[in-house]
PDB file of N, CA and C in Angstrom:
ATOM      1  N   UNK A   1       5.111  -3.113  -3.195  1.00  0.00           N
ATOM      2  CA  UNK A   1       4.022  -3.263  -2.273  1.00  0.00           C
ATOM      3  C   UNK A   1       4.326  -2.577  -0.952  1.00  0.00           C
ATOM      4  N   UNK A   2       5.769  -2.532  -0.660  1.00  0.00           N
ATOM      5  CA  UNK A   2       5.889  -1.752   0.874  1.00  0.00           C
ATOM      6  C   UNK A   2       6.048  -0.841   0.558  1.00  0.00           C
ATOM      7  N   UNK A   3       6.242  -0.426  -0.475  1.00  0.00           N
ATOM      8  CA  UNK A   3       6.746   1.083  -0.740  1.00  0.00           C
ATOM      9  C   UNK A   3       5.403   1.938  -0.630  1.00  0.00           C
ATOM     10  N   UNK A   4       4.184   1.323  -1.510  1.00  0.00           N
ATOM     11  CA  UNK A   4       3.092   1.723  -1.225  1.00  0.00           C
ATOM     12  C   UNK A   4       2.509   1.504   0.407  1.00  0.00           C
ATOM     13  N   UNK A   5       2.317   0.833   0.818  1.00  0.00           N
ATOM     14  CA  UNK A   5       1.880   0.727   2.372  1.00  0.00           C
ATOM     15  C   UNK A   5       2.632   1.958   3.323  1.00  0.00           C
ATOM     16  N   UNK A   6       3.838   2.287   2.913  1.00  0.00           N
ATOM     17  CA  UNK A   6       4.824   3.453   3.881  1.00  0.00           C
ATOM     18  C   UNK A   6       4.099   4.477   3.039  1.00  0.00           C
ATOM     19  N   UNK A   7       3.987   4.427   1.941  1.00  0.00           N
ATOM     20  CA  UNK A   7       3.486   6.037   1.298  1.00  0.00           C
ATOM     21  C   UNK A   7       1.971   6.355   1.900  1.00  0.00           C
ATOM     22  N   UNK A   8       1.064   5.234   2.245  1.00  0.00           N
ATOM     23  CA  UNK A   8      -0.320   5.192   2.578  1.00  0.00           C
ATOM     24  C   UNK A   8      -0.730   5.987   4.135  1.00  0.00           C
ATOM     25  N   UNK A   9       0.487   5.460   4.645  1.00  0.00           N
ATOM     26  CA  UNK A   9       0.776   5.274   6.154  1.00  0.00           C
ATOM     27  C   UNK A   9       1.030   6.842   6.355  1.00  0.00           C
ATOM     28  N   UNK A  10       2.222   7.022   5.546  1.00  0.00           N
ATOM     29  CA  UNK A  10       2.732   8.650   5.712  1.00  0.00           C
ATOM     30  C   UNK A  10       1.615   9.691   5.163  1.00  0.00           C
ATOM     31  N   UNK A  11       0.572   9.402   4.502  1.00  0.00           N
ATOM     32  CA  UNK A  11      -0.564  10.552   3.648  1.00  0.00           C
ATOM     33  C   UNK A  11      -1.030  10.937   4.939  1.00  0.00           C
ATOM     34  N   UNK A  12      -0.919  11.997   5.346  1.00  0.00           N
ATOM     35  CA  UNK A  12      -1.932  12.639   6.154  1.00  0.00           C
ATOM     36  C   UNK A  12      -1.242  12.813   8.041  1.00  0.00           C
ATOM     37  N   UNK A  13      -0.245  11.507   8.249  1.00  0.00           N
ATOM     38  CA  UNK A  13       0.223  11.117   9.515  1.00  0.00           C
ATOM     39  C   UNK A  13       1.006  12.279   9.690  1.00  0.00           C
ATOM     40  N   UNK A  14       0.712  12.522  10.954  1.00  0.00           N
ATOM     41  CA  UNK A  14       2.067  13.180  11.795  1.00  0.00           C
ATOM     42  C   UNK A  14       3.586  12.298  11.549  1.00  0.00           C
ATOM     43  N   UNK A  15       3.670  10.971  12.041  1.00  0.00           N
ATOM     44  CA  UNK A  15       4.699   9.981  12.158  1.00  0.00           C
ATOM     45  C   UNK A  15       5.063  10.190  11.179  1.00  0.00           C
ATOM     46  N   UNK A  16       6.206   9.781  10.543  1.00  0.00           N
ATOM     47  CA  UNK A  16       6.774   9.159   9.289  1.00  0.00           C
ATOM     48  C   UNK A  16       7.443   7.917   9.438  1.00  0.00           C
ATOM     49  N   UNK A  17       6.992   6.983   8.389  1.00  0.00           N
ATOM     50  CA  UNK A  17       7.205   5.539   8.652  1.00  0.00           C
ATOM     51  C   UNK A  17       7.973   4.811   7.610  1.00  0.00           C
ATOM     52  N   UNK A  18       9.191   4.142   7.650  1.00  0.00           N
ATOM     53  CA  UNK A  18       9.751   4.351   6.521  1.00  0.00           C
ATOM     54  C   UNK A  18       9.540   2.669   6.379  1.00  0.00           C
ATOM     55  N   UNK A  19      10.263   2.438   4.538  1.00  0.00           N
ATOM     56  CA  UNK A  19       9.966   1.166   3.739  1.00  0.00           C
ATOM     57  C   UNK A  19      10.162  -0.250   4.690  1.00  0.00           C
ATOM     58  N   UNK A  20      11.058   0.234   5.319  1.00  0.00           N
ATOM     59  CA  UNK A  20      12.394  -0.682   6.177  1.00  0.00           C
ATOM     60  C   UNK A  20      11.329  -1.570   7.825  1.00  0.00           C
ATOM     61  N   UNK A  21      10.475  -0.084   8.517  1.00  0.00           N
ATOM     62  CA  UNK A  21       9.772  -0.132   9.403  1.00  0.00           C
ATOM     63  C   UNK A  21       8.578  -1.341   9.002  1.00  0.00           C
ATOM     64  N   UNK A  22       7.891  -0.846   7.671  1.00  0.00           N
ATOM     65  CA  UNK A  22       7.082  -1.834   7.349  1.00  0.00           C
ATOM     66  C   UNK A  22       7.508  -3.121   7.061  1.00  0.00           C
ATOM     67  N   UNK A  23       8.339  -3.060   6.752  1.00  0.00           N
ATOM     68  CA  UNK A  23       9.261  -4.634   6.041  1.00  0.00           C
ATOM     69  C   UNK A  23       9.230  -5.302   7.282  1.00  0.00           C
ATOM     70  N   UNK A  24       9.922  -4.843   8.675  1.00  0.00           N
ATOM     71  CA  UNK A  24       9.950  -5.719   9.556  1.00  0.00           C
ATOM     72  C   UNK A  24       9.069  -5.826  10.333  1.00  0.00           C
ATOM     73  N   UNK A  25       7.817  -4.938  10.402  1.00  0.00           N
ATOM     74  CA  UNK A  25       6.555  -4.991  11.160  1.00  0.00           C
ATOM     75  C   UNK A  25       5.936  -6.626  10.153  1.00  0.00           C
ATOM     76  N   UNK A  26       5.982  -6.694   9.184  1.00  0.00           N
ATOM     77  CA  UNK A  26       5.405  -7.414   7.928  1.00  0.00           C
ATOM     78  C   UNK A  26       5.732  -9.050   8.534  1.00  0.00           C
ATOM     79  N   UNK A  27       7.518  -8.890   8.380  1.00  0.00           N
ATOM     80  CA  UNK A  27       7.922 -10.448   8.867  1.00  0.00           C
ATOM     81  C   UNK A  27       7.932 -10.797  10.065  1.00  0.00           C
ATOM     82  N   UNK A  28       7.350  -9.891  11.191  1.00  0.00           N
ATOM     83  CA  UNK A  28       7.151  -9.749  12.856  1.00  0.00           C
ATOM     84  C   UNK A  28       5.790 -10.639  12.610  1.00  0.00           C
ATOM     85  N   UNK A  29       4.690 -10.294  11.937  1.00  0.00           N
ATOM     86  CA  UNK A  29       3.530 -10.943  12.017  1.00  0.00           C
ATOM     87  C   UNK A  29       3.060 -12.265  11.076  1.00  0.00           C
ATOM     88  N   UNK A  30       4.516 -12.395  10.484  1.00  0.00           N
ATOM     89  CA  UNK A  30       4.546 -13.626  10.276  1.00  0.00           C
ATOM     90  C   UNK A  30       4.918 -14.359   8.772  1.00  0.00           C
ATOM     91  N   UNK A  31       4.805 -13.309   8.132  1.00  0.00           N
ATOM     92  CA  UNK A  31       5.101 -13.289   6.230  1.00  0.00           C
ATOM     93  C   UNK A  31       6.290 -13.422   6.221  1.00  0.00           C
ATOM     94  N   UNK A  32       6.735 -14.066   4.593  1.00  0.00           N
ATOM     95  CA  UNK A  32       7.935 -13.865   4.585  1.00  0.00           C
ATOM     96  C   UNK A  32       7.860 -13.695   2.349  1.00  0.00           C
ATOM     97  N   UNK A  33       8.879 -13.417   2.410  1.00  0.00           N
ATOM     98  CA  UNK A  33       8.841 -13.226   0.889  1.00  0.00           C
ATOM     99  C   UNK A  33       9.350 -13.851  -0.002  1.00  0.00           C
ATOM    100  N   UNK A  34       9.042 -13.951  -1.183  1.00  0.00           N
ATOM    101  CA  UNK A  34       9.620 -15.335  -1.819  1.00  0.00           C
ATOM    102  C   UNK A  34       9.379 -14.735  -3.691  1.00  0.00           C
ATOM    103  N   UNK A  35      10.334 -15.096  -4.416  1.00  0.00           N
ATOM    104  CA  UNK A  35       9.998 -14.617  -5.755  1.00  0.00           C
ATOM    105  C   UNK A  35       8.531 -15.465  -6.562  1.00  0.00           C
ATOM    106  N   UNK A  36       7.681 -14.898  -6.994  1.00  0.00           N
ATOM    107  CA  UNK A  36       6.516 -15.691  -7.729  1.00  0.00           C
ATOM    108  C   UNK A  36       7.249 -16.813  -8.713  1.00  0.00           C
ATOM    109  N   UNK A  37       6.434 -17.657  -8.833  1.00  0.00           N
ATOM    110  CA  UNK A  37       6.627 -18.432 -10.063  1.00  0.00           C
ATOM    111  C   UNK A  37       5.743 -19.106 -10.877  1.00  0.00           C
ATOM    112  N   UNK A  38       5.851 -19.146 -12.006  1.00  0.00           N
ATOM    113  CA  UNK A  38       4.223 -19.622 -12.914  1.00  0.00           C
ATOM    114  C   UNK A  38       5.200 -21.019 -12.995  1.00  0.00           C
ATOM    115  N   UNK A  39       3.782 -21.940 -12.439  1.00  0.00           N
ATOM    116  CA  UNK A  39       4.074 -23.355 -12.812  1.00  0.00           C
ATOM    117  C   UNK A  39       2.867 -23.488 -14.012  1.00  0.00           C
ATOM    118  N   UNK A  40       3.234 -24.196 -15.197  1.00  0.00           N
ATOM    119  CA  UNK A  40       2.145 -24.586 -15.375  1.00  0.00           C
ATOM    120  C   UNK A  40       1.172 -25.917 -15.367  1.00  0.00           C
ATOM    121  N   UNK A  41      -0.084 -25.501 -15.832  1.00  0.00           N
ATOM    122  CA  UNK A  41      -0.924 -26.935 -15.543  1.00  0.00           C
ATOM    123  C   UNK A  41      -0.810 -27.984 -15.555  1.00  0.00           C
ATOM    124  N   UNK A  42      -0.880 -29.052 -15.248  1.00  0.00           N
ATOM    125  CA  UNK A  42      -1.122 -30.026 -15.959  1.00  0.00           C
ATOM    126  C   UNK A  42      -2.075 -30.551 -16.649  1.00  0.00           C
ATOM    127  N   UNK A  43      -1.915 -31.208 -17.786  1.00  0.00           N
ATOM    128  CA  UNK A  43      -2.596 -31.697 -18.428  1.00  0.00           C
ATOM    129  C   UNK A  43      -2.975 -33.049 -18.672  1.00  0.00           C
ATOM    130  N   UNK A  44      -4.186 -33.555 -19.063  1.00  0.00           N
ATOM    131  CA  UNK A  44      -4.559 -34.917 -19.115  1.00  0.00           C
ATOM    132  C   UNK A  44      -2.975 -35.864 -19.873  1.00  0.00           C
ATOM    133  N   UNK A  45      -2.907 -35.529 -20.707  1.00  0.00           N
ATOM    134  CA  UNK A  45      -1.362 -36.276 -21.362  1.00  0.00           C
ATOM    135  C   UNK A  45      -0.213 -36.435 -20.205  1.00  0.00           C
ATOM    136  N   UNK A  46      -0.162 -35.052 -19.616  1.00  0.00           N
ATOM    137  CA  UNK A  46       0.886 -34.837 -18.532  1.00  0.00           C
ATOM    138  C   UNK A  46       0.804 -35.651 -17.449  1.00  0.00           C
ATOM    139  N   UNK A  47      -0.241 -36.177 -16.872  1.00  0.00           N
ATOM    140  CA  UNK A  47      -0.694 -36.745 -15.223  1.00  0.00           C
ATOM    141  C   UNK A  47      -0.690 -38.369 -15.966  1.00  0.00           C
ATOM    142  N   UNK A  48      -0.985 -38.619 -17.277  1.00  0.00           N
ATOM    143  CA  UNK A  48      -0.817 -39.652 -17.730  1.00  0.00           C
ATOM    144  C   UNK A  48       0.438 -40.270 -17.900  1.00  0.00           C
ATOM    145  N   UNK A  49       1.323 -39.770 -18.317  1.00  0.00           N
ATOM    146  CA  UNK A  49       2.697 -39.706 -18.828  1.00  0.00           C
ATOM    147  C   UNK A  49       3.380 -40.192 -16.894  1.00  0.00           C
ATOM    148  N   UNK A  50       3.281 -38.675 -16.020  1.00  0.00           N
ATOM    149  CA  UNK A  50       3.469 -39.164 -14.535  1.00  0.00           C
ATOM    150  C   UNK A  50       3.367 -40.497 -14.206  1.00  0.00           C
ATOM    151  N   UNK A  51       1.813 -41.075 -14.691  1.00  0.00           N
ATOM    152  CA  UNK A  51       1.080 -42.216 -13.927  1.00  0.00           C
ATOM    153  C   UNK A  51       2.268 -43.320 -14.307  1.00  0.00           C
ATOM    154  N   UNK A  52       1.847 -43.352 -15.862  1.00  0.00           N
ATOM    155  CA  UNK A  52       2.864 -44.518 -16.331  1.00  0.00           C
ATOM    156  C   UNK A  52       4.645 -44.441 -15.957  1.00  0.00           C
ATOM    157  N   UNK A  53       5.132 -43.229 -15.623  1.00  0.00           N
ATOM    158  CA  UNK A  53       6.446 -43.171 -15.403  1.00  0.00           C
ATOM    159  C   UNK A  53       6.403 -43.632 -13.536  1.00  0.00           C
ATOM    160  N   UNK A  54       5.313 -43.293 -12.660  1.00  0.00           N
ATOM    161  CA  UNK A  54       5.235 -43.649 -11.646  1.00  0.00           C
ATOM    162  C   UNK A  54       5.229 -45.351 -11.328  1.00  0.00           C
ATOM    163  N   UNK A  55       4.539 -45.872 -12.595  1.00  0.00           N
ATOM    164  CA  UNK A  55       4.005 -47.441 -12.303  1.00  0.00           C
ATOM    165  C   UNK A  55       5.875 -48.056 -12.756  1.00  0.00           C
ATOM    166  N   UNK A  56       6.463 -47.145 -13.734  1.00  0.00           N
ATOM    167  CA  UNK A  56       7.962 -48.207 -14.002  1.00  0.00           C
ATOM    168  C   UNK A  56       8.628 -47.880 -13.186  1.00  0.00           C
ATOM    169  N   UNK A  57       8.340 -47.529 -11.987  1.00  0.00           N
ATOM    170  CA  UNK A  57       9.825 -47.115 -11.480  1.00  0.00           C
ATOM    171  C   UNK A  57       9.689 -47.556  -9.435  1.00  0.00           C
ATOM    172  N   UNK A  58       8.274 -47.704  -9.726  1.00  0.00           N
ATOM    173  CA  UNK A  58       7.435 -48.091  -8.382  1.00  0.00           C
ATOM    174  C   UNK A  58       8.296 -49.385  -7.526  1.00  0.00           C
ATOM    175  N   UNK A  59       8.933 -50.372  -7.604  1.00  0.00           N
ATOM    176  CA  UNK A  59      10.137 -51.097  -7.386  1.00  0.00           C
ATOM    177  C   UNK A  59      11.271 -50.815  -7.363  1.00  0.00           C
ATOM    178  N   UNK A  60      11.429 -49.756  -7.533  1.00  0.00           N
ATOM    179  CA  UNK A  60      12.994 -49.437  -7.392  1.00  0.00           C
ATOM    180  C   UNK A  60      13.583 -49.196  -6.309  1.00  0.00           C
ATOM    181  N   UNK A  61      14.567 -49.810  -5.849  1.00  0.00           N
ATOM    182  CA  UNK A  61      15.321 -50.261  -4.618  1.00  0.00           C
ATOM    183  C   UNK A  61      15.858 -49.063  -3.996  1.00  0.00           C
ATOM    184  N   UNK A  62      16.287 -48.169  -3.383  1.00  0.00           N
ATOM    185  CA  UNK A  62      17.438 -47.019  -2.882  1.00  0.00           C
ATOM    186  C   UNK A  62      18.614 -47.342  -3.379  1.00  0.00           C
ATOM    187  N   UNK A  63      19.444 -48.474  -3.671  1.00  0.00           N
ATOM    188  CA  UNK A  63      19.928 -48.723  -4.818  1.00  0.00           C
ATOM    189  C   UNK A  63      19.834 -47.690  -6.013  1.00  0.00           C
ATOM    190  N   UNK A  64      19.242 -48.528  -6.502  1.00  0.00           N
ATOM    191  CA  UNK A  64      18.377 -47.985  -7.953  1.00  0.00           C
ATOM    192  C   UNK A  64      18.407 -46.364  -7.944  1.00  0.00           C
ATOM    193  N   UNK A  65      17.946 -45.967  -7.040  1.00  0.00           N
ATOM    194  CA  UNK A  65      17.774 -44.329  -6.519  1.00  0.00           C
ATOM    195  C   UNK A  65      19.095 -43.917  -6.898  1.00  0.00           C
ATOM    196  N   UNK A  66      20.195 -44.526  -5.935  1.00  0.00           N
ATOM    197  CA  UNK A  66      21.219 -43.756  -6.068  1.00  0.00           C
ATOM    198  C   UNK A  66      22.057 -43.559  -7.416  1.00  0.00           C
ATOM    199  N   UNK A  67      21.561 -44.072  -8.291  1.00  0.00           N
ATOM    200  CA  UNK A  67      22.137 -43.880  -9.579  1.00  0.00           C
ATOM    201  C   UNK A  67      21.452 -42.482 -10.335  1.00  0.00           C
ATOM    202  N   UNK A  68      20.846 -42.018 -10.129  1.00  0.00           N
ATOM    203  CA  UNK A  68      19.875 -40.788 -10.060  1.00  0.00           C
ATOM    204  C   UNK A  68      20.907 -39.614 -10.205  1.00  0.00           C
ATOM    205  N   UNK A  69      20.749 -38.740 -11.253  1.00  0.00           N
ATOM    206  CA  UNK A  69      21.028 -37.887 -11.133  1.00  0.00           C
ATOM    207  C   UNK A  69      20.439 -36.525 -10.491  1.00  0.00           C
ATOM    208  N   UNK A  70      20.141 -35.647  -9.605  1.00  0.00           N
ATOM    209  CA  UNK A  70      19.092 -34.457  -9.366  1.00  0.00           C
ATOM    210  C   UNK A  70      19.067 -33.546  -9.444  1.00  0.00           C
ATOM    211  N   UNK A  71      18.146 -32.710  -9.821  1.00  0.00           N
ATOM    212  CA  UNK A  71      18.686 -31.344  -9.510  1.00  0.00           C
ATOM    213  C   UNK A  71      17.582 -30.460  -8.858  1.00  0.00           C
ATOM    214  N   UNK A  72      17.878 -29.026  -7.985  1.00  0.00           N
ATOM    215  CA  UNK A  72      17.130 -28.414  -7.840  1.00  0.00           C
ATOM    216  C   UNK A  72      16.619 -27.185  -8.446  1.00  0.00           C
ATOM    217  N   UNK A  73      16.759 -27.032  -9.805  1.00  0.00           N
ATOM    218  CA  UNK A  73      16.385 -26.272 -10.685  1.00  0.00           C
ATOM    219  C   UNK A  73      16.581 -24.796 -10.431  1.00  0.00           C
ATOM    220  N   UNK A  74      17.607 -24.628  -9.635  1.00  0.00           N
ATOM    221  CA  UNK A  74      17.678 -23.740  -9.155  1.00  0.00           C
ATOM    222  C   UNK A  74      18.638 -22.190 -10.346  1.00  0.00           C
ATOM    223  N   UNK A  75      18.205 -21.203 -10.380  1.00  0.00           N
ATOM    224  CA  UNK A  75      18.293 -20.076 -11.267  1.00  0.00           C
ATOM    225  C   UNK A  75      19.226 -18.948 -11.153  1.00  0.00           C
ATOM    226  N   UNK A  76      19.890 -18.970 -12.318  1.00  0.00           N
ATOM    227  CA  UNK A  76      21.064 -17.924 -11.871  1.00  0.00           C
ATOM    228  C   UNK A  76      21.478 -16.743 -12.593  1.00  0.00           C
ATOM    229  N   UNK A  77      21.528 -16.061 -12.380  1.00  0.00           N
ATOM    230  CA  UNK A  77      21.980 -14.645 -13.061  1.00  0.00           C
ATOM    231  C   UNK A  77      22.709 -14.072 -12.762  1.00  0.00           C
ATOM    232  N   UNK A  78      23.649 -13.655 -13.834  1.00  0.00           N
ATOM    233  CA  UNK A  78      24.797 -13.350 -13.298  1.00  0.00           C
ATOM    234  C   UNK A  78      25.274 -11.907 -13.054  1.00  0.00           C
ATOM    235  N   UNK A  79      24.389 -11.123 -14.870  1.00  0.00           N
ATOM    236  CA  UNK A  79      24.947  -9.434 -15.086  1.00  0.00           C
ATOM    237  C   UNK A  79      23.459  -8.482 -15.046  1.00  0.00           C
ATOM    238  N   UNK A  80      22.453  -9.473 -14.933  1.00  0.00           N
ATOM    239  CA  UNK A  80      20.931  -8.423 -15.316  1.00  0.00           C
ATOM    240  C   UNK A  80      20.070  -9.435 -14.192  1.00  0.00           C
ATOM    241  N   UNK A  81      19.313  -8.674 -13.848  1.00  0.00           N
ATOM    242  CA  UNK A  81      17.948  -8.988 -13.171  1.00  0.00           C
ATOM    243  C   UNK A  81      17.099  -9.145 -13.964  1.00  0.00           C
ATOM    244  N   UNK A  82      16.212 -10.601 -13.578  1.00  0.00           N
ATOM    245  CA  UNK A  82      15.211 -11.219 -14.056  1.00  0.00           C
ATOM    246  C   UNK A  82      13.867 -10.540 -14.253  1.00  0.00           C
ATOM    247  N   UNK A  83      14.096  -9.523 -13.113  1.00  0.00           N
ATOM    248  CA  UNK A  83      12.435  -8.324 -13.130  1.00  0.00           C
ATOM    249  C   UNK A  83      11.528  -9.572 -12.641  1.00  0.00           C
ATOM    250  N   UNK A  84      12.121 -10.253 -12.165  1.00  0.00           N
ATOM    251  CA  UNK A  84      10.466 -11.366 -11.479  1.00  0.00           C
ATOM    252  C   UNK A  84       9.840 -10.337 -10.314  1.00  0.00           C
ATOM    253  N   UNK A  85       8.959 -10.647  -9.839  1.00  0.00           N
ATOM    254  CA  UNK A  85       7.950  -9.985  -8.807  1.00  0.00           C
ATOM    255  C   UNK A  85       8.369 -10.790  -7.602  1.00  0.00           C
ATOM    256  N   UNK A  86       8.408  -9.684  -6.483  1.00  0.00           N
ATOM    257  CA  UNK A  86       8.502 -10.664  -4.635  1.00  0.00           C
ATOM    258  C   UNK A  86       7.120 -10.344  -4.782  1.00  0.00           C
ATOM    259  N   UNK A  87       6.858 -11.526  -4.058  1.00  0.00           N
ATOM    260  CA  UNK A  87       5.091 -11.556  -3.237  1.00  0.00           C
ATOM    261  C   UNK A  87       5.451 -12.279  -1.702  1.00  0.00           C
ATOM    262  N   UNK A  88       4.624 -11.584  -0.609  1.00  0.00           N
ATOM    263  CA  UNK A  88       4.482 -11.826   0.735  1.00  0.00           C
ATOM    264  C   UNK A  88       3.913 -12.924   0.826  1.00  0.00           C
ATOM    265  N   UNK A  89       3.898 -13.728   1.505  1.00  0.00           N
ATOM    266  CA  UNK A  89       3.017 -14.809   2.174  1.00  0.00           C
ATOM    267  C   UNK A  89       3.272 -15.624   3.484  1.00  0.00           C
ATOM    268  N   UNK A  90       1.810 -15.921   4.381  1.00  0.00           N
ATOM    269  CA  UNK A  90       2.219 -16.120   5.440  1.00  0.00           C
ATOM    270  C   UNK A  90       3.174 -17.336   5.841  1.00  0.00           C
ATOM    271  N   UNK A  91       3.686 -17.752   6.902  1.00  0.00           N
ATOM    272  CA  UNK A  91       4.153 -18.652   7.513  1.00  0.00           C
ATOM    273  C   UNK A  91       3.200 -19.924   7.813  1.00  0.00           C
ATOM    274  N   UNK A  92       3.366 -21.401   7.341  1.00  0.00           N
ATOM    275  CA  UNK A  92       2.146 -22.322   7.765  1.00  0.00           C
ATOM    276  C   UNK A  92       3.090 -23.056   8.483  1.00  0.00           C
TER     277      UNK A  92
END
């Protein structure tokens, strides 16, 4: 996407504006970038399943919590790239 915006910029301009220029003009006005991710839907079974796992657990002490295992699902690669897509989006 910046690569195109610097190539757009440079058609015709005197200036030349390189990938790097746009990148930080981009996060100056407020974007920042983040890899996409497909969540998917939920479904009537799914929000059901939630509800009832929400209603057994609705008493549970911080105690209780701390027996919890968690994680942040977080993704790793070690020898190849995933080829996921960056997409821009603003700052809220």
């Amino acid at each position: 996407m910046l690569t195109q915006i610097a190539a757009d910029l440079n058609a015709g301009a005197s200036t030349i504006v390189s990938v790097r220029t746009v990148q930080r003009t981009v996060i100056n006005m407020g974007s920042h970038s983040r890899r996409s991710t497909r969540v998917p839907l939920l479904t009537a079974l799914h929000k059901a399943l939630l509800l009832s796992w929400t209603r057994q657990h609705y008493h549970w002490t911080v105690d209780d919590w701390k027996h919890v295992t968690w994680s942040n699902e977080s993704r790793f690669q070690l020898y190849r790239t995933d080829a996921r897509v960056r997409v821009w989006r603003q700052h809220y």
